[in-house]
Protein backbone atom coordinates (compact mmCIF):
# COMPACT_ATOMS: atom_id res chain seq x y z
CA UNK A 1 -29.71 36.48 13.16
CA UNK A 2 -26.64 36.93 11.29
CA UNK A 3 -25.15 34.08 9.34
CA UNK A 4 -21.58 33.05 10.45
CA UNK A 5 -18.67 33.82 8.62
CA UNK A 6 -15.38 31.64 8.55
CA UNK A 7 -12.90 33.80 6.44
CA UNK A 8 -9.62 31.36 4.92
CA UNK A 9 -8.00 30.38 1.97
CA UNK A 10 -9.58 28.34 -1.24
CA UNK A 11 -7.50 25.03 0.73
CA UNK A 12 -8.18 22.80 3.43
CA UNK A 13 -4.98 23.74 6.08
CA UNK A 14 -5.83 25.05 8.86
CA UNK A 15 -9.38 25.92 7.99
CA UNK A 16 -10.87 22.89 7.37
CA UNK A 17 -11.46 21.38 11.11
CA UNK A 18 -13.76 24.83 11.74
CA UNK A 19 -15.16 23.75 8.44
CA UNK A 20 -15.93 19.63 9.40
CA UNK A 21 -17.25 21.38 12.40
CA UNK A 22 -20.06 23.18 10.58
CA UNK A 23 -20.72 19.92 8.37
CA UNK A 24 -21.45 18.09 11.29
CA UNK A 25 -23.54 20.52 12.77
CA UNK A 26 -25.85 20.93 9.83
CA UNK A 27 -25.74 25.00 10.33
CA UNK A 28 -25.64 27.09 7.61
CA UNK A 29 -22.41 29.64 7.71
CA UNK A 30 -20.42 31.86 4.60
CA UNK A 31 -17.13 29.96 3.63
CA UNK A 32 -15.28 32.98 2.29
CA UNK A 33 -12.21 31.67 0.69
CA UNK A 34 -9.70 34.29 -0.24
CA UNK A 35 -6.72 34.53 -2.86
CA UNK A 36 -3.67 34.91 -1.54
CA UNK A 37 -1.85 37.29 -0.78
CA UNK A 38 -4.93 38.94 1.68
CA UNK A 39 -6.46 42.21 0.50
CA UNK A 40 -5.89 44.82 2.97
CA UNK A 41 -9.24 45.21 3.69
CA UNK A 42 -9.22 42.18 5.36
CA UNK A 43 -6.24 42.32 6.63
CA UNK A 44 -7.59 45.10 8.83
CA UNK A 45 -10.98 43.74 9.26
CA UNK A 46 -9.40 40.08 10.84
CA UNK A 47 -8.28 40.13 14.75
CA UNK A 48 -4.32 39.41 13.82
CA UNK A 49 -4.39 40.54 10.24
CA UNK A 50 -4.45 36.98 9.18
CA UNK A 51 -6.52 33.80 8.42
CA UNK A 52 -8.18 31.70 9.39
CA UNK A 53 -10.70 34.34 11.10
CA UNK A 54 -14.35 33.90 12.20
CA UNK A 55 -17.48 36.49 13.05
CA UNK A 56 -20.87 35.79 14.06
CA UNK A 57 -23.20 38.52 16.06
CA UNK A 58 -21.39 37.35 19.52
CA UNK A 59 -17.61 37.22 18.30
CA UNK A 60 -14.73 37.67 16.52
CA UNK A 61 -11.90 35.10 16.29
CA UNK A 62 -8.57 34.37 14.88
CA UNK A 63 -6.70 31.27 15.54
CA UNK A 64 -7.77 28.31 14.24
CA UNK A 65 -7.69 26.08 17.18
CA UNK A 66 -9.64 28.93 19.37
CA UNK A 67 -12.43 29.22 16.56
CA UNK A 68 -12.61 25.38 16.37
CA UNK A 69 -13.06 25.60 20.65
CA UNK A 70 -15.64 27.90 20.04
CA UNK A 71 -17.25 26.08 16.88
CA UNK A 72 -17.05 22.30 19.12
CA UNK A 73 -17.87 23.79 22.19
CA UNK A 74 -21.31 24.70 20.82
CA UNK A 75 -22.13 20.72 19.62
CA UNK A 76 -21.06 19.55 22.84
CA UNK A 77 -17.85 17.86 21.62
CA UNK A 78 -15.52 19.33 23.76
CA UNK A 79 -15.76 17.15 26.98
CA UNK A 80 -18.09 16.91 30.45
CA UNK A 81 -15.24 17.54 32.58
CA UNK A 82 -11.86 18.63 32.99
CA UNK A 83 -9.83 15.63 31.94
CA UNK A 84 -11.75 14.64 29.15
CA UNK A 85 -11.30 18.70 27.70
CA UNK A 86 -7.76 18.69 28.47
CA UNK A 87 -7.37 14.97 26.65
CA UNK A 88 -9.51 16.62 24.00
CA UNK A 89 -7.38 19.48 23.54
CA UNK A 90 -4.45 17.58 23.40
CA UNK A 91 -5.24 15.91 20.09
CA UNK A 92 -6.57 18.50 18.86
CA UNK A 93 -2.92 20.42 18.94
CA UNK A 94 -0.86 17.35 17.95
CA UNK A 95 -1.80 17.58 14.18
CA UNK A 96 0.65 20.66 13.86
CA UNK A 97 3.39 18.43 15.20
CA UNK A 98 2.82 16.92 11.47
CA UNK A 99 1.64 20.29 9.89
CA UNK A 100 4.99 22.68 10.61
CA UNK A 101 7.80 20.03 8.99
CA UNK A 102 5.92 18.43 6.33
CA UNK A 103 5.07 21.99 5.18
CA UNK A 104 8.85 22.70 5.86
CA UNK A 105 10.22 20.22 3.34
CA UNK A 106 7.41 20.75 1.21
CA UNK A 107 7.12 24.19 0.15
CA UNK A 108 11.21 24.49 0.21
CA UNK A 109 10.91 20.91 -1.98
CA UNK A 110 13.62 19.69 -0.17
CA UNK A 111 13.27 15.63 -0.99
CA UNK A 112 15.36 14.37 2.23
CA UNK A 113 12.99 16.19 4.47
CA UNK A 114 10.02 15.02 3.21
CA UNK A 115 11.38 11.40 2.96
CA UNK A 116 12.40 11.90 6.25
CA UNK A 117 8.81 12.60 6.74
CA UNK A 118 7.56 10.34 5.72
CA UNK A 119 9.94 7.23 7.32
CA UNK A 120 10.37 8.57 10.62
CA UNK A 121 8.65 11.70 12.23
CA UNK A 122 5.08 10.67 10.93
CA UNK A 123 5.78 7.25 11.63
CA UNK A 124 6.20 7.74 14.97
CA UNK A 125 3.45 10.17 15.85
CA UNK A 126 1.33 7.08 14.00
CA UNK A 127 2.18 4.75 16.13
CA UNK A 128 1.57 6.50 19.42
CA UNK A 129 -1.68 7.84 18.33
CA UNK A 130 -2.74 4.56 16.72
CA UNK A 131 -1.83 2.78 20.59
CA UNK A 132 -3.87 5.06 21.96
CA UNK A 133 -6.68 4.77 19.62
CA UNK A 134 -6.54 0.91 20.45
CA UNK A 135 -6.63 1.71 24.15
CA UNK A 136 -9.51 4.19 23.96
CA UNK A 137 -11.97 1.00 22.47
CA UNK A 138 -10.42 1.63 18.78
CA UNK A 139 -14.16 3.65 18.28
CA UNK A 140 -13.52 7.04 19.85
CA UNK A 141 -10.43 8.61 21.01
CA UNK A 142 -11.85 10.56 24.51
CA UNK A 143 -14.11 8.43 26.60
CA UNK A 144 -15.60 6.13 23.85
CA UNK A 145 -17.35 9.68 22.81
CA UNK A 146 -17.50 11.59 19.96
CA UNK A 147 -15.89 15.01 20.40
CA UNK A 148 -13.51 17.32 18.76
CA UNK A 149 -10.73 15.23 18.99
CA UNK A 150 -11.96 12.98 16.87
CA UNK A 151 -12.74 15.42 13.57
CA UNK A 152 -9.48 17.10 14.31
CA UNK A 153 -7.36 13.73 14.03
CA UNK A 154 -9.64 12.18 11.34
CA UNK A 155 -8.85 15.71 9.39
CA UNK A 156 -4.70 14.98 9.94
CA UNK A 157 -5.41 11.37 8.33
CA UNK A 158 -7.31 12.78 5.58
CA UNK A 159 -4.66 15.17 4.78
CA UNK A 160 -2.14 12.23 4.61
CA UNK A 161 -4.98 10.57 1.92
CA UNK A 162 -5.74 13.94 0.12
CA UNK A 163 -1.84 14.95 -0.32
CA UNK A 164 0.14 14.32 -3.25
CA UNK A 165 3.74 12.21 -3.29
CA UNK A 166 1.38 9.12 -2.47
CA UNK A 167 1.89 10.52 1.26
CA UNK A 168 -1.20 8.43 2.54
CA UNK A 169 1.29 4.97 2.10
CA UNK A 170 2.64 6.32 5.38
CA UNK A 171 -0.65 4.97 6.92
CA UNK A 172 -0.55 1.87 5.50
CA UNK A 173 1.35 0.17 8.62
CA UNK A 174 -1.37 1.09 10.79
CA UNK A 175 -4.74 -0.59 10.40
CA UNK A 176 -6.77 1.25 13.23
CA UNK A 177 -6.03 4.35 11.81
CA UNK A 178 -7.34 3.28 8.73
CA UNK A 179 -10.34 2.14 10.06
CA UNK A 180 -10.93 5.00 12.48
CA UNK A 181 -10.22 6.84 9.41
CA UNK A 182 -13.34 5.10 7.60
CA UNK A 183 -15.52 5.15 9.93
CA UNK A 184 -15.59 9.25 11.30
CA UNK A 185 -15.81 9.87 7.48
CA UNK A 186 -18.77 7.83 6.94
CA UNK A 187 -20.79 10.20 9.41
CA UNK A 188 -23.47 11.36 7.08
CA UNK A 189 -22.67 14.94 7.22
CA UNK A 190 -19.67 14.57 6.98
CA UNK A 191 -19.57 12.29 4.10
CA UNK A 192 -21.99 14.56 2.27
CA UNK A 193 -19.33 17.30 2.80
CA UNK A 194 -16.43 15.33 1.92
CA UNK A 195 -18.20 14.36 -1.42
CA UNK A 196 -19.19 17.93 -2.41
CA UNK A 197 -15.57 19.31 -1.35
CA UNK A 198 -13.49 21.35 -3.80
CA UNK A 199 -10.23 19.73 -4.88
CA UNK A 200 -7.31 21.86 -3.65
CA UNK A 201 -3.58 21.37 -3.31
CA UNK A 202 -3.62 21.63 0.75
């Protein structure tokens, strides 16, 4: 059996979900992280020419969200029926709400965007998702079950820790979050993981 491969770049982005994934699963897999800009070798070898891209001896992926799916969908974590994958999926797709104009403001380094940022559009998603959190038992976000949702949002709120600008103060206003925050990182494997990471800029 051939081992899995996730192919992305030495940062966390939109690679690092499909990455948690494997943590928490315990299964061994290649984390190929690749300078940028891509070679064309693998430019041709990946589905889109792009990363993040995945291969095992069943499939090839691109997307990140689709090789997350596939990753989650293995472990169980992505619901028992259709409401519960459909509320799954829905969290799992809000983080690029977040992603798109913080990365915006920050790679232009345009200062009134990312304050902006970080007074009002994050502020907002917080407090929706926070209300929701509260509603779901504070615990879980689908269910009062652990499933996808759950390392796809805790990976949005560790981006908001791991980023610089002091960007995690933004979460400060919103105590379950915090805690919810805590507690999905203190998973074993994922702790282990989280300890042993590489420092990167994103």
């Amino acid at each position: 059996m051939s081992t899995p491969t996730l192919f992305y770049f030495d940062g966390r982005a939109r690679g690092e979900v499909s990455r948690l994934l494997f943590a928490y699963s315990g299964n061994k897999y290649t984390d190929s992280r690749n300078p940028f800009p891509l070679q064309d070798e693998l430019i041709e070898k990946s589905t889109f020419g792009k990363l993040p891209y995945y291969e095992d001896e069943n499939v090839h992926l691109a997307q990140s969200v689709a090789i997350e799916f596939y990753l989650a969908d293995h472990l169980g974590l992505t619901g028992s029926n259709t409401i519960e994958k459909a509320q799954i999926l829905q969290y799992t797709l809000l983080p690029g709400d977040l992603y798109v104009p913080y990365f915006a403001a920050f790679l232009a380094n345009d200062e009134p965007a990312l304050k902006t940022f970080a007074s009002e559009t994050s502020p907002k998603v917080f407090k929706k998702l926070e209300a929701l959190l509260i509603k779901a038992g504070g615990s879980y976000l689908v269910n009062n079950k652990f499933s996808w949702a759950d390392i796809s949002i805790f990976n949005l709120l560790d981006f908001f820790h791991q980023q610089p600008g002091n960007l995690v103060e933004v979460l400060q206003p919103f105590p379950t979050l915090l805690a919810y925050h805590k507690k999905i990182g203190s998973i074993p494997q994922i702790a282990e993981y989280l300890k042993n990471r590489a420092t990167t800029v994103f």
